[in-house]
PDB file of N, CA and C in Angstrom:
ATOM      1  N   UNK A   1       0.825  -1.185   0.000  1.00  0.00           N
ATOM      2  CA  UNK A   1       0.000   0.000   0.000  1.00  0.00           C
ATOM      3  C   UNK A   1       0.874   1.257   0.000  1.00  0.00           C
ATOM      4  N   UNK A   2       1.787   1.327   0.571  1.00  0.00           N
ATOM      5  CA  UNK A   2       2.719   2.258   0.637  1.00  0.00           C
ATOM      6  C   UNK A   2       3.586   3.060  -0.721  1.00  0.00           C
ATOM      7  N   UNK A   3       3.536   1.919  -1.112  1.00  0.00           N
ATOM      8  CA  UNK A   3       4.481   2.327  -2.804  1.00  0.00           C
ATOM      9  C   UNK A   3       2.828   2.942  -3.445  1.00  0.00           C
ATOM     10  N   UNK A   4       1.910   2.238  -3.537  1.00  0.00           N
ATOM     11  CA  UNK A   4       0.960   2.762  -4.064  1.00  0.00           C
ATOM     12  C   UNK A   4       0.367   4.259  -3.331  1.00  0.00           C
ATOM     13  N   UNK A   5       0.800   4.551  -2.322  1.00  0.00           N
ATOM     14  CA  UNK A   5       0.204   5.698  -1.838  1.00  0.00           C
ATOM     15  C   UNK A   5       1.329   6.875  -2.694  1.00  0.00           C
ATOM     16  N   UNK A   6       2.590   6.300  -2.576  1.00  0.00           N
ATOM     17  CA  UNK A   6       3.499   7.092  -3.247  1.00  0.00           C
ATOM     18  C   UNK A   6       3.464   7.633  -4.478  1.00  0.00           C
ATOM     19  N   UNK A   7       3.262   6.431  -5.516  1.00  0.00           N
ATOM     20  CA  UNK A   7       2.833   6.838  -6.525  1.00  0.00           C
ATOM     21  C   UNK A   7       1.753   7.777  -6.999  1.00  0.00           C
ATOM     22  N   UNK A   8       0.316   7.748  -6.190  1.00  0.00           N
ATOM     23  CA  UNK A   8      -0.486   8.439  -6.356  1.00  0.00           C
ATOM     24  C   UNK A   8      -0.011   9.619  -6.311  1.00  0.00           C
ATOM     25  N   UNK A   9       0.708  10.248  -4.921  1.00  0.00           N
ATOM     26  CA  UNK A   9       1.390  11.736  -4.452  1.00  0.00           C
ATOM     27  C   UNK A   9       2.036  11.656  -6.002  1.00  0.00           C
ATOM     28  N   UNK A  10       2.616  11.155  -6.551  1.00  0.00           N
ATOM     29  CA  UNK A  10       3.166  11.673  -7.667  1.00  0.00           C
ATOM     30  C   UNK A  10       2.520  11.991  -8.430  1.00  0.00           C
ATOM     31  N   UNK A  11       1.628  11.074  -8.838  1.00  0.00           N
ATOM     32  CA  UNK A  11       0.367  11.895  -9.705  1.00  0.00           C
ATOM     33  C   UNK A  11      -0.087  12.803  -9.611  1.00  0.00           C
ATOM     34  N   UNK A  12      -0.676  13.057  -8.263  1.00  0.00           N
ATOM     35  CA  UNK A  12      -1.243  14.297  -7.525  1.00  0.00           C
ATOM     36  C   UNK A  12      -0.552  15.604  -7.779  1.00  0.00           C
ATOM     37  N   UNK A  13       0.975  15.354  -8.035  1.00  0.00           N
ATOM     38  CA  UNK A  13       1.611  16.379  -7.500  1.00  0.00           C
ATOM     39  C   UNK A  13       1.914  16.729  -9.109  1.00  0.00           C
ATOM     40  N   UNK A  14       2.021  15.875 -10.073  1.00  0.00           N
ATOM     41  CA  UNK A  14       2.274  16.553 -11.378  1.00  0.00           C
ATOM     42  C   UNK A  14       0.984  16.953 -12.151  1.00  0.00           C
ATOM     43  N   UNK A  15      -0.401  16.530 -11.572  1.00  0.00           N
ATOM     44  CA  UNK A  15      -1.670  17.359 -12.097  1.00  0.00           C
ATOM     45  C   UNK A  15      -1.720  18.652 -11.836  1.00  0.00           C
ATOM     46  N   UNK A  16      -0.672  18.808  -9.952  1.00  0.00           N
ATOM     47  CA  UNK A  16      -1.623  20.099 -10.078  1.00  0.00           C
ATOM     48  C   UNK A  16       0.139  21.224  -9.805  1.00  0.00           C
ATOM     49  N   UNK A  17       0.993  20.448 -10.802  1.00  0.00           N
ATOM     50  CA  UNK A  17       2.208  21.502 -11.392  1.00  0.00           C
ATOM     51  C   UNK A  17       1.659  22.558 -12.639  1.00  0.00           C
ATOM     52  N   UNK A  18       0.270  21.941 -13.605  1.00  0.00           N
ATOM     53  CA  UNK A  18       0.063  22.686 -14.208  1.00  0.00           C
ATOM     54  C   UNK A  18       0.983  22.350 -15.260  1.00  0.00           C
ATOM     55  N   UNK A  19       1.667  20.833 -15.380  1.00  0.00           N
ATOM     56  CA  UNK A  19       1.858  19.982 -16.663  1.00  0.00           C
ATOM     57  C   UNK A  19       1.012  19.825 -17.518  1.00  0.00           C
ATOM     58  N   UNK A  20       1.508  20.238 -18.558  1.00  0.00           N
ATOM     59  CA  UNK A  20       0.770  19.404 -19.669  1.00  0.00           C
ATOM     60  C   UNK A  20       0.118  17.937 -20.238  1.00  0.00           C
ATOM     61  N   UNK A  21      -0.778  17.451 -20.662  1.00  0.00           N
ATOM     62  CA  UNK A  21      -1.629  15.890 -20.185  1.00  0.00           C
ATOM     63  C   UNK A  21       0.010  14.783 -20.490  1.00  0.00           C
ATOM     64  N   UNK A  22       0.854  15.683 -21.898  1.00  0.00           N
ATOM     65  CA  UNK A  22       2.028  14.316 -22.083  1.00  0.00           C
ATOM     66  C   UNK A  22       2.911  13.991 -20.647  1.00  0.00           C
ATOM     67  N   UNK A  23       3.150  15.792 -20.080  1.00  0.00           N
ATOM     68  CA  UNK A  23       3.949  15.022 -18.598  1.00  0.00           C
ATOM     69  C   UNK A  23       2.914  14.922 -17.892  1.00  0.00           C
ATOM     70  N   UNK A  24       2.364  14.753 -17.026  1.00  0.00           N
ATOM     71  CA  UNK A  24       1.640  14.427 -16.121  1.00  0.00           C
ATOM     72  C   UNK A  24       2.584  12.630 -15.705  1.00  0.00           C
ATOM     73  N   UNK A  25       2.964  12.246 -14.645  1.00  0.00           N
ATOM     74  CA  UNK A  25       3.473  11.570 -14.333  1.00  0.00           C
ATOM     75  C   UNK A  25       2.498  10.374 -14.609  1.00  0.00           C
ATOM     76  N   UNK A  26       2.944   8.792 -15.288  1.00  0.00           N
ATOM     77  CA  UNK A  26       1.959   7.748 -15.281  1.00  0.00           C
ATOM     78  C   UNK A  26       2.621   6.161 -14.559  1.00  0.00           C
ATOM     79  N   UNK A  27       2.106   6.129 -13.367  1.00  0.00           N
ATOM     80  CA  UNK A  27       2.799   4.956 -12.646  1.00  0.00           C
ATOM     81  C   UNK A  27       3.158   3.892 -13.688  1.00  0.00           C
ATOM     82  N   UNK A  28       4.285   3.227 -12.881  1.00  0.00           N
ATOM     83  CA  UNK A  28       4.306   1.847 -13.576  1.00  0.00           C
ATOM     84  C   UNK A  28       4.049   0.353 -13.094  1.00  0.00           C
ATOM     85  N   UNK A  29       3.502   0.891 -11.971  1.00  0.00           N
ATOM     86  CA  UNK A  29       2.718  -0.358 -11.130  1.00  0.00           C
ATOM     87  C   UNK A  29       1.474  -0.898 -12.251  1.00  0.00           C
ATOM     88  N   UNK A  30       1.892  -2.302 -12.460  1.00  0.00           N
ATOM     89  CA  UNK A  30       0.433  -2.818 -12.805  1.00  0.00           C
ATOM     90  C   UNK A  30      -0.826  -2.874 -12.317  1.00  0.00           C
ATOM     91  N   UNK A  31      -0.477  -2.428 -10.922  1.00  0.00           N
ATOM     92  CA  UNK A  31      -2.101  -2.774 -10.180  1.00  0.00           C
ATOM     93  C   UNK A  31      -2.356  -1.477  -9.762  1.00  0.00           C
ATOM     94  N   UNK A  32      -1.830  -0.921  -9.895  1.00  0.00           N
ATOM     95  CA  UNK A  32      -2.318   0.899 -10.074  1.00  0.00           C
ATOM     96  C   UNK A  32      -3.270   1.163 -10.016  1.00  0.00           C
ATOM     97  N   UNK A  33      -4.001   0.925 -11.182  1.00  0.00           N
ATOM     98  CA  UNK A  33      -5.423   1.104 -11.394  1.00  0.00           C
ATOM     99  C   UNK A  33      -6.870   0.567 -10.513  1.00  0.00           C
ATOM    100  N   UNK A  34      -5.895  -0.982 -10.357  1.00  0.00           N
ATOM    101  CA  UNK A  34      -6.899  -1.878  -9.683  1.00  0.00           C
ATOM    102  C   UNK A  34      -7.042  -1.127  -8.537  1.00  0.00           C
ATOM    103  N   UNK A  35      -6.034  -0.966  -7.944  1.00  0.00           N
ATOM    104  CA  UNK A  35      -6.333  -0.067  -6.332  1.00  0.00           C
ATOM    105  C   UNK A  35      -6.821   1.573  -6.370  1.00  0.00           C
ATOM    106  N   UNK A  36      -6.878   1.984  -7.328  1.00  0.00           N
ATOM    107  CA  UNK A  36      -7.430   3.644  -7.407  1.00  0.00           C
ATOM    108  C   UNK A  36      -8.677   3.509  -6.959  1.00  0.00           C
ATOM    109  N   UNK A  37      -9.430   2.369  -6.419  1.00  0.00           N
ATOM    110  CA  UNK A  37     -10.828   2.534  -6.259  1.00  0.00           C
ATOM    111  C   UNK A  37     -10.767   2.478  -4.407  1.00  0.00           C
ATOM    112  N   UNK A  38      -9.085   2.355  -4.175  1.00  0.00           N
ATOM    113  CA  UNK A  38      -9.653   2.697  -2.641  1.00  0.00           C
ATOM    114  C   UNK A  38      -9.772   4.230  -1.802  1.00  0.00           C
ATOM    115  N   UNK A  39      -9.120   4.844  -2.921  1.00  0.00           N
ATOM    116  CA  UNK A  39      -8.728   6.255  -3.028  1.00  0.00           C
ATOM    117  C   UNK A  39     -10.103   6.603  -1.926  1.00  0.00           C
ATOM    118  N   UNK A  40     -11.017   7.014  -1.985  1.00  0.00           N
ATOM    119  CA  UNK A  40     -12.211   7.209  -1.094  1.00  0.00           C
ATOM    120  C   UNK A  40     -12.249   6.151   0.115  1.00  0.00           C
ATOM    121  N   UNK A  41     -12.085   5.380   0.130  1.00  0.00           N
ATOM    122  CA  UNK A  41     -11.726   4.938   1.630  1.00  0.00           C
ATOM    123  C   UNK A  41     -10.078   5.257   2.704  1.00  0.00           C
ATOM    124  N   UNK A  42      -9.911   5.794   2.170  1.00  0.00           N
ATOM    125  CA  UNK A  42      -8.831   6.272   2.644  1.00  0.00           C
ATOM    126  C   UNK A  42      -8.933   7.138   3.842  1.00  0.00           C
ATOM    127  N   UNK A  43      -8.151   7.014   5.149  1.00  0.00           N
ATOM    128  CA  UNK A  43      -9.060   8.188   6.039  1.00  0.00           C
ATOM    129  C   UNK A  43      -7.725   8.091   6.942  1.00  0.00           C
ATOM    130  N   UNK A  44      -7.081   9.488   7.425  1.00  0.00           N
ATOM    131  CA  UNK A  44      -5.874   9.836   7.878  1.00  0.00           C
ATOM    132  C   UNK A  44      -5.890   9.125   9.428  1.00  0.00           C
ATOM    133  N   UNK A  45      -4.990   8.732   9.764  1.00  0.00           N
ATOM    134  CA  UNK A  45      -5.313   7.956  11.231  1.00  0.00           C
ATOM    135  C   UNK A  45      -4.988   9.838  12.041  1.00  0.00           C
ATOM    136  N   UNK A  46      -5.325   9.525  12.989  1.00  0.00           N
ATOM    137  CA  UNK A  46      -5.489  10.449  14.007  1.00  0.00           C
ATOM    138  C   UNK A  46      -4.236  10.798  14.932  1.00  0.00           C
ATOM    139  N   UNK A  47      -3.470  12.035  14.979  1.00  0.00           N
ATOM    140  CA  UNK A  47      -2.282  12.279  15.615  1.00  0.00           C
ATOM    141  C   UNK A  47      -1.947  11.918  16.784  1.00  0.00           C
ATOM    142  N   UNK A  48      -0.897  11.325  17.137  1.00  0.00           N
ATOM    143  CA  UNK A  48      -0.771  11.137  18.707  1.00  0.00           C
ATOM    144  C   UNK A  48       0.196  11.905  19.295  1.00  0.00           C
ATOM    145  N   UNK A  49       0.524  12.667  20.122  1.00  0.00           N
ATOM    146  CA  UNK A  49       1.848  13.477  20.646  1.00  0.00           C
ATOM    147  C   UNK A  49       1.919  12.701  22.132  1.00  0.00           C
ATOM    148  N   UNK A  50       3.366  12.935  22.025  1.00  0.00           N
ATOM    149  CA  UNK A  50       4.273  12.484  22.743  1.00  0.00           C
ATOM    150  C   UNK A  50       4.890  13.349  24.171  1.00  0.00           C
ATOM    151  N   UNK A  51       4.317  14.812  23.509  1.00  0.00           N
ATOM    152  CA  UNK A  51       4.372  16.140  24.819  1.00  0.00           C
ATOM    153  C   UNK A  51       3.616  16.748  25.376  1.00  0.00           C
ATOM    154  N   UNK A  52       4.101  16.607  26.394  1.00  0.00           N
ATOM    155  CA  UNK A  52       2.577  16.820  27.549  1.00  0.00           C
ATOM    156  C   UNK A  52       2.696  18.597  27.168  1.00  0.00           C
ATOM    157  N   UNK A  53       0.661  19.149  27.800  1.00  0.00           N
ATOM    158  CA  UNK A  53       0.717  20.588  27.017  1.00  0.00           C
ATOM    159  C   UNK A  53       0.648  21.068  28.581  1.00  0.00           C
ATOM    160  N   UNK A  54       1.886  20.663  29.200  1.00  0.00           N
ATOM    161  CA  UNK A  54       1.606  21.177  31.027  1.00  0.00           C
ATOM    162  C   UNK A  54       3.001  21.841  30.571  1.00  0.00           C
ATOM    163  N   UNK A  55       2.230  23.909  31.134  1.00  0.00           N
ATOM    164  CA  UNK A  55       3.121  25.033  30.907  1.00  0.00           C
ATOM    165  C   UNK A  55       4.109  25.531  31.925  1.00  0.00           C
ATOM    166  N   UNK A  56       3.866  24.159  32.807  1.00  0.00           N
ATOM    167  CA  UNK A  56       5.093  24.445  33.999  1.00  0.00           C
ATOM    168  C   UNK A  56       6.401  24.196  33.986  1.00  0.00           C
ATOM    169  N   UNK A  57       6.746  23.257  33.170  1.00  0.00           N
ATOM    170  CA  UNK A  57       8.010  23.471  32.375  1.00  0.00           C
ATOM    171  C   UNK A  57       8.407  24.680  31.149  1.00  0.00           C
ATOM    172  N   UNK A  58       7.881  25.371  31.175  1.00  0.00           N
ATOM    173  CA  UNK A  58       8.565  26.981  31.043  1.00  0.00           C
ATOM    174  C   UNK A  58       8.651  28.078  31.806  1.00  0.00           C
ATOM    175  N   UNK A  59       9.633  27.918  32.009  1.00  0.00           N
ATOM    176  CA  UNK A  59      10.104  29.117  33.107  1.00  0.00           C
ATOM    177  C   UNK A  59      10.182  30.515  32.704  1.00  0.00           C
TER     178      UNK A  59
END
């Protein structure tokens, strides 16, 4: 999933350079396509921090 998330950002990122349709970047994963249909299920996991927001450690 990872290489495929990558690739997409590449896509993503040469549609909206305002390339022309010949560059526009085109993966070379064969299953490329097959997986573009998870694109909508996709959903960012949720941040976790590691630092407490207690302002008593600034002096």
């Amino acid at each position: 999933m990872y290489v495929y998330c990558k690739a997409l950002h590449k896509v993503n990122k040469s549609e909206r350079s305002g390339a022309g349709t010949d560059e526009i970047y085109k993966p070379s994963l064969w299953y490329f396509k097959l997986l573009f249909l998870l694109n909508d299920q996709e959903t960012p996991r949720e941040t976790i921090s590691n630092i407490e927001d207690n302002d008593s450690f600034i002096s």
